[in-house]
PDB file of N, CA and C in Angstrom:
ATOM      1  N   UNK A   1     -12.947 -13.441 -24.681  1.00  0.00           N
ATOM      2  CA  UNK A   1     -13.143 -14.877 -24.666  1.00  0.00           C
ATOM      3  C   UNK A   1     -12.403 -15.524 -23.496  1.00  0.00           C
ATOM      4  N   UNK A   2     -11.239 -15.201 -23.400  1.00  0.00           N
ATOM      5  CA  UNK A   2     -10.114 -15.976 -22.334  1.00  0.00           C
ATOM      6  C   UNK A   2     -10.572 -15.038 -20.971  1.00  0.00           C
ATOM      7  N   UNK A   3     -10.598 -15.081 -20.100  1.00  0.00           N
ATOM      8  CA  UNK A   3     -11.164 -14.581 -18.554  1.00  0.00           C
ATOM      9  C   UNK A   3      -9.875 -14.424 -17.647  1.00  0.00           C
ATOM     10  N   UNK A   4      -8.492 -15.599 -17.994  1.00  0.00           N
ATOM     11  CA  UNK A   4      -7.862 -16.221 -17.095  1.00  0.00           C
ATOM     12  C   UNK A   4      -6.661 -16.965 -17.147  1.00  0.00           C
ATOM     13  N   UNK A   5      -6.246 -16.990 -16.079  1.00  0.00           N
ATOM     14  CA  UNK A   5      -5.333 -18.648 -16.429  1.00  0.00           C
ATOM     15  C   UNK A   5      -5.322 -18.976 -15.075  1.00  0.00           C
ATOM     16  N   UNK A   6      -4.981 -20.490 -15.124  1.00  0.00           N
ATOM     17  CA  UNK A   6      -4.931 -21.417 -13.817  1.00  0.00           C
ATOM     18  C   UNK A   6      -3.474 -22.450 -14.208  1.00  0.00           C
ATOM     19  N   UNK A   7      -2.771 -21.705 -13.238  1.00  0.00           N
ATOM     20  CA  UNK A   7      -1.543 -22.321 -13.443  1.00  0.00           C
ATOM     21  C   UNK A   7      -1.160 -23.422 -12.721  1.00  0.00           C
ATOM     22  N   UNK A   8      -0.618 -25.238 -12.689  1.00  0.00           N
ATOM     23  CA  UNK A   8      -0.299 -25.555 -11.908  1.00  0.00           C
ATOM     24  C   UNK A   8       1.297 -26.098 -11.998  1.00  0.00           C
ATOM     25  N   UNK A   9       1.242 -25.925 -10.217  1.00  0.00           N
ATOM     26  CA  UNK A   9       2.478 -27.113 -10.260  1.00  0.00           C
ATOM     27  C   UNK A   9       2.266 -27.930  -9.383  1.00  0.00           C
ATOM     28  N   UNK A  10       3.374 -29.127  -9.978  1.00  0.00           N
ATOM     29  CA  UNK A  10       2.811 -30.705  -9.467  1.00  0.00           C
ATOM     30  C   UNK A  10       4.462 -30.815  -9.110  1.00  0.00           C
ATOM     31  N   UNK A  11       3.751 -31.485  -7.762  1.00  0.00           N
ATOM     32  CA  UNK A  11       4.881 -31.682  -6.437  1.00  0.00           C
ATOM     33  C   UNK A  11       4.893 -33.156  -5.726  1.00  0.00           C
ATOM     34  N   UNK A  12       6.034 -33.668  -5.645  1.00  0.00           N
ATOM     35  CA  UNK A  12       5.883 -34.494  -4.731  1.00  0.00           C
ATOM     36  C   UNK A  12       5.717 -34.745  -2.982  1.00  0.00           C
ATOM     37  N   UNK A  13       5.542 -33.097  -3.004  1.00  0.00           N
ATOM     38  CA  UNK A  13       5.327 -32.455  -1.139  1.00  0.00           C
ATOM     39  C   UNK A  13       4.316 -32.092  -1.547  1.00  0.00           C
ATOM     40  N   UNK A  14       3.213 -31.783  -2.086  1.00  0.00           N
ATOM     41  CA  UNK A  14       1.952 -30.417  -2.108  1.00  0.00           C
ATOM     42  C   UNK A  14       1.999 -29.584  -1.092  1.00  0.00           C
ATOM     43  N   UNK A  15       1.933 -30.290   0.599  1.00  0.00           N
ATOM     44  CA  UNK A  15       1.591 -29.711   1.591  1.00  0.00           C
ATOM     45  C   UNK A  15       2.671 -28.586   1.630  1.00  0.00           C
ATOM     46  N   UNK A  16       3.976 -29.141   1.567  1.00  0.00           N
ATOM     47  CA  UNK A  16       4.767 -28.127   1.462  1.00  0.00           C
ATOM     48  C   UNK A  16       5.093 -26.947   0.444  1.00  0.00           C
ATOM     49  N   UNK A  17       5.193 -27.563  -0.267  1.00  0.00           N
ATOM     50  CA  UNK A  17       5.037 -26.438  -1.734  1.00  0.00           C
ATOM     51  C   UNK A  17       4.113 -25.564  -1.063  1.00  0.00           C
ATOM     52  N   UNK A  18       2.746 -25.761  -0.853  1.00  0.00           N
ATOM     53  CA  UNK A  18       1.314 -24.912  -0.543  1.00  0.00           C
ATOM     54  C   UNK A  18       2.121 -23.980   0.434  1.00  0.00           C
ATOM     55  N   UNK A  19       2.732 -24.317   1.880  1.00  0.00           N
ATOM     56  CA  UNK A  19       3.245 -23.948   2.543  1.00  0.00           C
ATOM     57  C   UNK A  19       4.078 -22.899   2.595  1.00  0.00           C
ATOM     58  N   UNK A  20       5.115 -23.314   1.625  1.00  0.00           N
ATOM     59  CA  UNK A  20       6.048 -22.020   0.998  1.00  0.00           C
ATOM     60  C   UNK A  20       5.619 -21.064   0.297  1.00  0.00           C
ATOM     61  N   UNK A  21       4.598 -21.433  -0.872  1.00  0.00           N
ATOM     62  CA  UNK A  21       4.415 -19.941  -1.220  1.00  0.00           C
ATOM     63  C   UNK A  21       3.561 -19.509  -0.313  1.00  0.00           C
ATOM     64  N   UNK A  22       2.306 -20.007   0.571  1.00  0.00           N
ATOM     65  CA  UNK A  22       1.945 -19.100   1.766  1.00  0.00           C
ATOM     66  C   UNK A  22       2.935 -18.211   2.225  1.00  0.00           C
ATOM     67  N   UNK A  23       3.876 -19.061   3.193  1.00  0.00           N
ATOM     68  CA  UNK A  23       4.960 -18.713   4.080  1.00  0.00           C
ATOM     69  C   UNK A  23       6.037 -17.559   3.614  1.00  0.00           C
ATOM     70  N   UNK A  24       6.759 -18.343   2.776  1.00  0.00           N
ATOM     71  CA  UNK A  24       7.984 -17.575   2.257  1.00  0.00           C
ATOM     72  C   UNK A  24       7.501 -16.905   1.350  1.00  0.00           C
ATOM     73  N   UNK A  25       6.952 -17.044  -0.273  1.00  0.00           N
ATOM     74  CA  UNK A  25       7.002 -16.007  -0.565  1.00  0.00           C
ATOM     75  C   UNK A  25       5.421 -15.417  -0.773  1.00  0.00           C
ATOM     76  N   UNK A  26       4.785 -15.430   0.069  1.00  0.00           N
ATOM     77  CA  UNK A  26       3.621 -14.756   0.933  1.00  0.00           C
ATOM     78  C   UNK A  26       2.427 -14.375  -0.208  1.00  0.00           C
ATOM     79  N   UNK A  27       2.238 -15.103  -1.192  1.00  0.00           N
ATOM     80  CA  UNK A  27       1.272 -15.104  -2.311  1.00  0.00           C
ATOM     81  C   UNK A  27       0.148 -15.505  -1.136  1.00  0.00           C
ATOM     82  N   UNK A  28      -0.442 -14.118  -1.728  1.00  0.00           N
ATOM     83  CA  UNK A  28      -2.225 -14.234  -1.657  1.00  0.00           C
ATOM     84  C   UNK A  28      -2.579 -15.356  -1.647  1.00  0.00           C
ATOM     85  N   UNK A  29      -3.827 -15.614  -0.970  1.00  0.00           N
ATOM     86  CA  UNK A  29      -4.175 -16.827  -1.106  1.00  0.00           C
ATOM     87  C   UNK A  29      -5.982 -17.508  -0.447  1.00  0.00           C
ATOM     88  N   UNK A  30      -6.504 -18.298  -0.723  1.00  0.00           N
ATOM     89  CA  UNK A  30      -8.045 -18.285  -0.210  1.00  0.00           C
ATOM     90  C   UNK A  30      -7.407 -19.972   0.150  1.00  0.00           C
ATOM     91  N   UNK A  31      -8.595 -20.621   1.422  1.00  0.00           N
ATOM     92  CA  UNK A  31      -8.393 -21.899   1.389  1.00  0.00           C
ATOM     93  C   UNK A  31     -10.147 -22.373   0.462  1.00  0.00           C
ATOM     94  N   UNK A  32      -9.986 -22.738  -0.357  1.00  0.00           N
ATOM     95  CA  UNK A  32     -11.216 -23.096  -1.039  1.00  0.00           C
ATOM     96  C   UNK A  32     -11.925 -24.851  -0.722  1.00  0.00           C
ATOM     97  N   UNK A  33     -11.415 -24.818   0.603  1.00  0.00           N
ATOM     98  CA  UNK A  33     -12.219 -25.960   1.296  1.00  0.00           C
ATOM     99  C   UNK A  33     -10.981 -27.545   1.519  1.00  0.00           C
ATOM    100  N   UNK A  34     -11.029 -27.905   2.849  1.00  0.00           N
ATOM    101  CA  UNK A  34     -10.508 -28.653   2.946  1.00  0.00           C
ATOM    102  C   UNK A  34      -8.276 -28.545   3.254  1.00  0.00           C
ATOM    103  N   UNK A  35      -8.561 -27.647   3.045  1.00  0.00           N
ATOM    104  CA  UNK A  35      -6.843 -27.013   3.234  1.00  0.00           C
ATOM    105  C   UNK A  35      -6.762 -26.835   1.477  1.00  0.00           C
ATOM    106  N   UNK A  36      -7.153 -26.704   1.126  1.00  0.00           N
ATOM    107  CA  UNK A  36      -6.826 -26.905  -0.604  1.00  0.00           C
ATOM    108  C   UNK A  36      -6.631 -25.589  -1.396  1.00  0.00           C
ATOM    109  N   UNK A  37      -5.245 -24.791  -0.746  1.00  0.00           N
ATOM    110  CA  UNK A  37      -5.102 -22.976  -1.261  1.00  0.00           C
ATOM    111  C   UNK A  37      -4.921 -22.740  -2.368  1.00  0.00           C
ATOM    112  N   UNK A  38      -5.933 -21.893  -2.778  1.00  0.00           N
ATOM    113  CA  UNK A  38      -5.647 -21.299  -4.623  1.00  0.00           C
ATOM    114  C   UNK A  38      -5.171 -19.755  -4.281  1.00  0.00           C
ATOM    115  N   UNK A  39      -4.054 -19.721  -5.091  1.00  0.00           N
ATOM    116  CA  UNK A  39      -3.029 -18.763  -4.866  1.00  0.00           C
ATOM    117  C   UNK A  39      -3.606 -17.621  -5.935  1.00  0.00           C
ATOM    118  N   UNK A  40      -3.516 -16.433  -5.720  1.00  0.00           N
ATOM    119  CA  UNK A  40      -3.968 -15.086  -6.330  1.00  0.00           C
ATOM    120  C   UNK A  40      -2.350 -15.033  -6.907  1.00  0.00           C
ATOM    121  N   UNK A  41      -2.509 -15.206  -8.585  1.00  0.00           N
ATOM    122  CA  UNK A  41      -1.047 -14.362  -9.601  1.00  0.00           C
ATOM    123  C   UNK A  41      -1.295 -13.038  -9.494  1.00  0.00           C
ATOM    124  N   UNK A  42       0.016 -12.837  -9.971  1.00  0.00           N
ATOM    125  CA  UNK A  42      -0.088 -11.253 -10.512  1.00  0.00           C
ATOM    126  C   UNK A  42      -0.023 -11.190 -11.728  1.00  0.00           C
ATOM    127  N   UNK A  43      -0.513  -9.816 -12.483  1.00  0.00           N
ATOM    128  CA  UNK A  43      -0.730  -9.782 -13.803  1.00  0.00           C
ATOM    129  C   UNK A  43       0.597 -10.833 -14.280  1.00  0.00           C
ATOM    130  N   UNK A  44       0.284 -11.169 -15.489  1.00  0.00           N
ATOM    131  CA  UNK A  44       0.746 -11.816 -15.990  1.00  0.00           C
ATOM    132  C   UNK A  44       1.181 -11.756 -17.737  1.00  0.00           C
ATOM    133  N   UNK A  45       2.251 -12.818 -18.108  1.00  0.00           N
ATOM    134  CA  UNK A  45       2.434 -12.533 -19.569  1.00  0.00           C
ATOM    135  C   UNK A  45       2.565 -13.875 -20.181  1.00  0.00           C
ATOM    136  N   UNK A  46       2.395 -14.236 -21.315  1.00  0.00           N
ATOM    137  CA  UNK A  46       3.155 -15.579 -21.729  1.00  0.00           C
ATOM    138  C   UNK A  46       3.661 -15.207 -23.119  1.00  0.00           C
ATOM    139  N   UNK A  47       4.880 -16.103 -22.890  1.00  0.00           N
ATOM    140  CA  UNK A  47       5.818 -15.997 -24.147  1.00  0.00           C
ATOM    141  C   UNK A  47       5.525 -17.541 -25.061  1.00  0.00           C
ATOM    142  N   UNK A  48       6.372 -18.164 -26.207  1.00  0.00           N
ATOM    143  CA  UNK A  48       5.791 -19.722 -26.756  1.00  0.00           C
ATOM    144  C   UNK A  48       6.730 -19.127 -27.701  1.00  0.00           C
ATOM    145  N   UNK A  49       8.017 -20.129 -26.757  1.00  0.00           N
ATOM    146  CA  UNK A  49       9.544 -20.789 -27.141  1.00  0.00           C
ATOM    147  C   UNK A  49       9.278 -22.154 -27.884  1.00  0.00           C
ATOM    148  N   UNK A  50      10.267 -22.429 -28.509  1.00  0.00           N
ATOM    149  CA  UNK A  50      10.381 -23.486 -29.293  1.00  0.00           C
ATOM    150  C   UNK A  50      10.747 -24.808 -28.402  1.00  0.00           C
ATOM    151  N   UNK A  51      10.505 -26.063 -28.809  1.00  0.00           N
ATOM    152  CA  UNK A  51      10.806 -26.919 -27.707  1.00  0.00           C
ATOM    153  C   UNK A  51      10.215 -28.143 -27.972  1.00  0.00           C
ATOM    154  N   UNK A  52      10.157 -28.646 -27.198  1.00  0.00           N
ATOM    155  CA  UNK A  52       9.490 -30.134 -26.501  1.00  0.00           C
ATOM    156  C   UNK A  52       7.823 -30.173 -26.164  1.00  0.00           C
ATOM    157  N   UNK A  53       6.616 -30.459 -27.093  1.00  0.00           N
ATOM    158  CA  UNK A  53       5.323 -30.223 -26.764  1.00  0.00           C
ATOM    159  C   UNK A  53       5.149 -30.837 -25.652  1.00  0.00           C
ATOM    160  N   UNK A  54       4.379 -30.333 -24.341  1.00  0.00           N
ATOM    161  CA  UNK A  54       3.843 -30.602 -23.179  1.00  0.00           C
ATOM    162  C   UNK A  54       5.141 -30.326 -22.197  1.00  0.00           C
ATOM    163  N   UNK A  55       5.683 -29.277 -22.636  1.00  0.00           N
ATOM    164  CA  UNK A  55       6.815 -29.091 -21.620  1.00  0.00           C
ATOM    165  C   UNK A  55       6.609 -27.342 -21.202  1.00  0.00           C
ATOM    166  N   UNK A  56       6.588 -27.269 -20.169  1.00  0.00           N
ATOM    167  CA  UNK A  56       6.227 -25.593 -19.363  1.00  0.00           C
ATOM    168  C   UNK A  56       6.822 -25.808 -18.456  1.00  0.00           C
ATOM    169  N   UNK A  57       7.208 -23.958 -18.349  1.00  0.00           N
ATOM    170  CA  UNK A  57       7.649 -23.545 -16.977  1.00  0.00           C
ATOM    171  C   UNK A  57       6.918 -22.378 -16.643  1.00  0.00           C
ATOM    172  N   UNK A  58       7.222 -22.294 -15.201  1.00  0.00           N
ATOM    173  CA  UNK A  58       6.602 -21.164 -14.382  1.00  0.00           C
ATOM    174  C   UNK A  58       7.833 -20.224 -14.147  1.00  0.00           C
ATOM    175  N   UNK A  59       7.695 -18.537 -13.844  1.00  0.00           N
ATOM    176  CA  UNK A  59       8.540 -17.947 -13.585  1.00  0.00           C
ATOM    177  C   UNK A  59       7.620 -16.965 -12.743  1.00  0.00           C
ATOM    178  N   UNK A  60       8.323 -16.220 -12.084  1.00  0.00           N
ATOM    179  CA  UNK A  60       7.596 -15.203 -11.080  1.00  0.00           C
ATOM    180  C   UNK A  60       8.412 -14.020 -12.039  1.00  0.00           C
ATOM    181  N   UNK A  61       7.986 -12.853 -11.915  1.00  0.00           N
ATOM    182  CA  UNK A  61       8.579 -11.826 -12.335  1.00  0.00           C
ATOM    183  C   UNK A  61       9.148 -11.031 -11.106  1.00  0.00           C
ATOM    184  N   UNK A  62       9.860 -10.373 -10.829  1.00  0.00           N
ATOM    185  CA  UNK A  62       9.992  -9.375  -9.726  1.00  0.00           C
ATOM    186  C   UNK A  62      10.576  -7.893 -10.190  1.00  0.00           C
ATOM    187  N   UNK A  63      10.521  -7.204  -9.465  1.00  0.00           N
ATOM    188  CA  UNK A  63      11.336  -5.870  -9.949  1.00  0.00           C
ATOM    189  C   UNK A  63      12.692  -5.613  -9.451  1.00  0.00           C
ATOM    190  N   UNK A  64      13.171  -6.543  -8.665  1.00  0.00           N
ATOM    191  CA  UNK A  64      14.299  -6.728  -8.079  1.00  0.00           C
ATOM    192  C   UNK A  64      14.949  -7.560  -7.793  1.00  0.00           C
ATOM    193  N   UNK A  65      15.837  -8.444  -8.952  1.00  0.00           N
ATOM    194  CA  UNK A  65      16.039  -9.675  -7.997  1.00  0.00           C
ATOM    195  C   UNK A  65      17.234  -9.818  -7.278  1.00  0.00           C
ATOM    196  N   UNK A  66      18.057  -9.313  -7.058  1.00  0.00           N
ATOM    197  CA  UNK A  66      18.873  -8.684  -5.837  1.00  0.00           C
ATOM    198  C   UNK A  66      18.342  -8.588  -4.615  1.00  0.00           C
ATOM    199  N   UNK A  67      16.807  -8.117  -4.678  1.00  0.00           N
ATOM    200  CA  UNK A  67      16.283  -8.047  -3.392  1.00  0.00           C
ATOM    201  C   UNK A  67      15.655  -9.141  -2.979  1.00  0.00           C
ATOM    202  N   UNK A  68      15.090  -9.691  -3.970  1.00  0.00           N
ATOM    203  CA  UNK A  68      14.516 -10.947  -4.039  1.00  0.00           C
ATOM    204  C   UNK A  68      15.360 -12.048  -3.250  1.00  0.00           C
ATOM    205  N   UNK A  69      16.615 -12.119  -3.973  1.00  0.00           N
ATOM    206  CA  UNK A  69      17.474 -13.032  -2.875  1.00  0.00           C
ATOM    207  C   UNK A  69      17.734 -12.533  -2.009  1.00  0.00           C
ATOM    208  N   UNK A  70      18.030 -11.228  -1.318  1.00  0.00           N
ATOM    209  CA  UNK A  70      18.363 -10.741   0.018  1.00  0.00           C
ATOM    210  C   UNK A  70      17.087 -11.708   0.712  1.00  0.00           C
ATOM    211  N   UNK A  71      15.827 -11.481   0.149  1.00  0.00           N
ATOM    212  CA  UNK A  71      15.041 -11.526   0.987  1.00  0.00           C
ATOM    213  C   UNK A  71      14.720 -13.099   1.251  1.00  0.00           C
ATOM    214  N   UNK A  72      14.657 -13.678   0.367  1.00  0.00           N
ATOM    215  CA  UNK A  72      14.963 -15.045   0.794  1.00  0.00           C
ATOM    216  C   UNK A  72      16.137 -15.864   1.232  1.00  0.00           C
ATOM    217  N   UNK A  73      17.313 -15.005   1.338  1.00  0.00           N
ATOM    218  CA  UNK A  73      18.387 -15.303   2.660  1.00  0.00           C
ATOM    219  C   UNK A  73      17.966 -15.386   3.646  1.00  0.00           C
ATOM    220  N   UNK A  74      17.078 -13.824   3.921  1.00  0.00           N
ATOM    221  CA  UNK A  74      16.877 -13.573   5.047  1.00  0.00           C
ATOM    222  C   UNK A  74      15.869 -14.781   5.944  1.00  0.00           C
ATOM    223  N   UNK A  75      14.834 -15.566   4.740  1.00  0.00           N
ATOM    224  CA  UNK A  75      14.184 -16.519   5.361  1.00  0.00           C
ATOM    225  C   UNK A  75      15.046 -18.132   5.561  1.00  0.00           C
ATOM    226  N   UNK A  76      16.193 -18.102   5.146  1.00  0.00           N
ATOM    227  CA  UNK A  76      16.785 -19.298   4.964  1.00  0.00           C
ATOM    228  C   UNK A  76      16.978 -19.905   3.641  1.00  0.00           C
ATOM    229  N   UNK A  77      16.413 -19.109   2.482  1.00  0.00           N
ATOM    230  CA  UNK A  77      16.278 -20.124   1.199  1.00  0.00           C
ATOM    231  C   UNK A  77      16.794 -19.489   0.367  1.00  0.00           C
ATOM    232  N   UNK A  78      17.686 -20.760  -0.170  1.00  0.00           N
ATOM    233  CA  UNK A  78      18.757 -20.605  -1.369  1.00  0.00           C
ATOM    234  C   UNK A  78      18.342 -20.433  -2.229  1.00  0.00           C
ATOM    235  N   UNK A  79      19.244 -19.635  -3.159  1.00  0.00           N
ATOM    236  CA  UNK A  79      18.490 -19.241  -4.419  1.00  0.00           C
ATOM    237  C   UNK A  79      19.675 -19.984  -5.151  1.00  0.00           C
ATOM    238  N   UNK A  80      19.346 -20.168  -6.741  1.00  0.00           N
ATOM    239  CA  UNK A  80      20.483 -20.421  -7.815  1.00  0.00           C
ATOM    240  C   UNK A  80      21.557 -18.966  -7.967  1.00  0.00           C
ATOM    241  N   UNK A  81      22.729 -18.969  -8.595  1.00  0.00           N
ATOM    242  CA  UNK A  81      23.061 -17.529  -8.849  1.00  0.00           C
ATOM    243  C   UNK A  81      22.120 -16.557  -9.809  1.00  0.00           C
ATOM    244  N   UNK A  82      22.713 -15.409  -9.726  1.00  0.00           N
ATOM    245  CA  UNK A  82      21.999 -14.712 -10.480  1.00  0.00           C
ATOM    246  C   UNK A  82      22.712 -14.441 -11.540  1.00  0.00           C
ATOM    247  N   UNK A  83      21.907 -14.707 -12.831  1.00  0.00           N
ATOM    248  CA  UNK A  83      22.238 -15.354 -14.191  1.00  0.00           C
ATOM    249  C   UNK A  83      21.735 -13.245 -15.340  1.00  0.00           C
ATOM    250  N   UNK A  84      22.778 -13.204 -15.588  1.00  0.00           N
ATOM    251  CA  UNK A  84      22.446 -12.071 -16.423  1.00  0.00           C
ATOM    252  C   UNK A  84      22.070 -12.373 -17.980  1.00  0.00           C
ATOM    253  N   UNK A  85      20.812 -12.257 -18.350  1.00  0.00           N
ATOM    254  CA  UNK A  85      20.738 -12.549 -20.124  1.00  0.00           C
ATOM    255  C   UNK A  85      20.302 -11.592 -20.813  1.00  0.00           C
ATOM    256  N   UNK A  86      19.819 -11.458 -22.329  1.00  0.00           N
ATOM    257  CA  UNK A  86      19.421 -10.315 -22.741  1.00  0.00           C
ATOM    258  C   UNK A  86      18.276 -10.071 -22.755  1.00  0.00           C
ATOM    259  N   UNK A  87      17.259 -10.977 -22.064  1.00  0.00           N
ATOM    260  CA  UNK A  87      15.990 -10.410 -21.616  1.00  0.00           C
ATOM    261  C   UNK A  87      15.835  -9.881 -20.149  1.00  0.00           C
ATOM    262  N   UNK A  88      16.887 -10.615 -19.531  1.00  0.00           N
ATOM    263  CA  UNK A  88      16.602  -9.919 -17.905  1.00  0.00           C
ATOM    264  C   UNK A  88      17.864 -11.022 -16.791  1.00  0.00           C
ATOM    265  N   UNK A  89      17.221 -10.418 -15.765  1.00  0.00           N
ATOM    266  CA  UNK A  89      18.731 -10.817 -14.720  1.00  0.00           C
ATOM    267  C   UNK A  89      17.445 -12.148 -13.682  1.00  0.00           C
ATOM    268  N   UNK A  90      18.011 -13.541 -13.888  1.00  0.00           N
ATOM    269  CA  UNK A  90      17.078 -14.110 -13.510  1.00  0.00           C
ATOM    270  C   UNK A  90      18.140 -15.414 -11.755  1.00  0.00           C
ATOM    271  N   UNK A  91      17.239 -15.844 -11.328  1.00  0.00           N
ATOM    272  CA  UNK A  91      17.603 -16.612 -10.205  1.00  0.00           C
ATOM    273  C   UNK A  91      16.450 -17.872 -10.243  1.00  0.00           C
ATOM    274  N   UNK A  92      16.385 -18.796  -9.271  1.00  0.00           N
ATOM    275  CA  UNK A  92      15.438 -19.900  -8.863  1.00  0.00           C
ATOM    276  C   UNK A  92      15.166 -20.041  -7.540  1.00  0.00           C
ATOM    277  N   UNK A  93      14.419 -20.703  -7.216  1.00  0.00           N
ATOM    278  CA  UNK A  93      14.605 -21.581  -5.675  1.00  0.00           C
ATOM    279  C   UNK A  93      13.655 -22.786  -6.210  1.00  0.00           C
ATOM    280  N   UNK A  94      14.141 -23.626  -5.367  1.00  0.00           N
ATOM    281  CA  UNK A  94      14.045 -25.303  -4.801  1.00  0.00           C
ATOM    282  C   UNK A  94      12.702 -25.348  -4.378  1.00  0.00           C
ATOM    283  N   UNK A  95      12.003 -25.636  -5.211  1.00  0.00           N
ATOM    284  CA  UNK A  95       9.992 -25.803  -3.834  1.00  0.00           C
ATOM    285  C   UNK A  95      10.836 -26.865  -2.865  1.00  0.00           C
ATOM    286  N   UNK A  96      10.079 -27.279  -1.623  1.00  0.00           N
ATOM    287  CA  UNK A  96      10.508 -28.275  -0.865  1.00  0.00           C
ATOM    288  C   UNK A  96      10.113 -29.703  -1.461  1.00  0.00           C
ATOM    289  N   UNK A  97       9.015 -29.543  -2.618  1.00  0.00           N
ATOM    290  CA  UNK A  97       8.698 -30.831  -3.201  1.00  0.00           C
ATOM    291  C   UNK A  97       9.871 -31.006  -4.239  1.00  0.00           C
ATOM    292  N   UNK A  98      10.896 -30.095  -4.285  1.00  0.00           N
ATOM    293  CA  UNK A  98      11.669 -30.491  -5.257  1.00  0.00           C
ATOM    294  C   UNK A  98      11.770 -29.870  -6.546  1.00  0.00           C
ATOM    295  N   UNK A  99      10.489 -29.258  -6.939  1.00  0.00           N
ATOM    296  CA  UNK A  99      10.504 -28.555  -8.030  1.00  0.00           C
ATOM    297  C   UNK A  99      10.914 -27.215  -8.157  1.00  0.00           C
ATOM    298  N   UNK A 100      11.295 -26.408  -8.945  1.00  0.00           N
ATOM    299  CA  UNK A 100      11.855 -25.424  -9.037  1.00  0.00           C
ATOM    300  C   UNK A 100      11.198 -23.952 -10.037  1.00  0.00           C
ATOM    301  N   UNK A 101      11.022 -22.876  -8.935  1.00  0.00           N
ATOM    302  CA  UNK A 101      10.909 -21.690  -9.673  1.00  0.00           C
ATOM    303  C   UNK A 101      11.825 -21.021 -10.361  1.00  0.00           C
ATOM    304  N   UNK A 102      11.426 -20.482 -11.307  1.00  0.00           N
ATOM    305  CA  UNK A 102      12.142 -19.248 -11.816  1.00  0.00           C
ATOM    306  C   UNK A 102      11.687 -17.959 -11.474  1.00  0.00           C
ATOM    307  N   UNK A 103      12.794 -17.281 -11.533  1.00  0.00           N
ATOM    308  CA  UNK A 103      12.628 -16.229 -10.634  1.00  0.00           C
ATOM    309  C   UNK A 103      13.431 -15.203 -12.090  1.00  0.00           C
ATOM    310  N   UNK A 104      12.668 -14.090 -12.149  1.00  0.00           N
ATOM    311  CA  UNK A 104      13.085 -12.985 -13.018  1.00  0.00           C
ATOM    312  C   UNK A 104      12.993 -11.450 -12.938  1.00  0.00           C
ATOM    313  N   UNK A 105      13.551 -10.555 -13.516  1.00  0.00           N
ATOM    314  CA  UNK A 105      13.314  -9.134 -13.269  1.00  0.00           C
ATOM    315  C   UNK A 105      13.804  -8.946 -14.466  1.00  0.00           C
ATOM    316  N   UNK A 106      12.611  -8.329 -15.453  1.00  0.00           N
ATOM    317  CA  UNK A 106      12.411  -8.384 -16.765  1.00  0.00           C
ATOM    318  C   UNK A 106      13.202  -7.132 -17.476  1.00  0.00           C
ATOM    319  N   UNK A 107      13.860  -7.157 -18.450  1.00  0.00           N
ATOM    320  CA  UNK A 107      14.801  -6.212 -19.133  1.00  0.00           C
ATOM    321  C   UNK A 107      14.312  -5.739 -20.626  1.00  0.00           C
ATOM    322  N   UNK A 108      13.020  -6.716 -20.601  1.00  0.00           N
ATOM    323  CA  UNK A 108      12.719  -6.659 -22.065  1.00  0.00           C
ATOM    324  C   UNK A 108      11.831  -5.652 -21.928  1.00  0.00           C
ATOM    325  N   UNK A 109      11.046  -5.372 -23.246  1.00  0.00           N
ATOM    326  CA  UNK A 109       9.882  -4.536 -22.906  1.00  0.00           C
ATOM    327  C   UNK A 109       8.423  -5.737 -22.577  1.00  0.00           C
ATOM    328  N   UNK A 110       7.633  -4.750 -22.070  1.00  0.00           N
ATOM    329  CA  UNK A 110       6.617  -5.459 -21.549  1.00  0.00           C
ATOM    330  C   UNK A 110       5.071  -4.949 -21.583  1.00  0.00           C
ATOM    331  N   UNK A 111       4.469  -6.189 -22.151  1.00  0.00           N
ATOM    332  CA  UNK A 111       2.996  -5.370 -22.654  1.00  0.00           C
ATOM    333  C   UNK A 111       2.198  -4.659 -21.153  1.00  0.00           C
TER     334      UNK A 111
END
């Protein structure tokens, strides 16, 4: 039944946001007319925490996030520290619109 997901985030830069994940962290990507890039995820998972209805976040998964921040030193961009929990060892960065990823390397098990 489900095919998919279409994830967004809402920025007060778009151009830039669009920019960075082109740029820095180099997500696939098509221009589907007009400059308007839809970014290729990678497999994916969702979890449904308790909370605040109409409230989401995005996280990237990685297999390294040690390397992950090396590697976005290496481009100039700060990451948050790296936060150890009992699902996994996680970090962030700053979009330039202001909004913020999560960044993870998963400890749990995984479908």
């Amino acid at each position: 039944m489900i095919s998919g997901a279409h994830a967004m985030i809402f920025s007060a830069d778009e151009a830039a946001d669009r920019a960075f994940l082109r740029d820095v962290l180099e997500i696939p990507h098509i221009d589907s007319g007009g400059g308007w890039l839809i970014f290729k995820l990678p497999p994916a998972e969702l979890g449904v925490h308790g909370g605040e209805n109409g409230f989401h976040q995005l996280y990237f998964i990685c297999d390294d996030v040690d390397a992950f921040v090396a590697a976005m030193l290496e481009k100039g961009v700060a990451t948050d520290p790296v936060s150890d929990e009992d699902w996994g060892r996680s970090t962030g960065v700053t979009l330039p619109g202001g909004g913020k990823l999560g960044i993870y390397q998963a400890t749990h098990a995984r479908p």
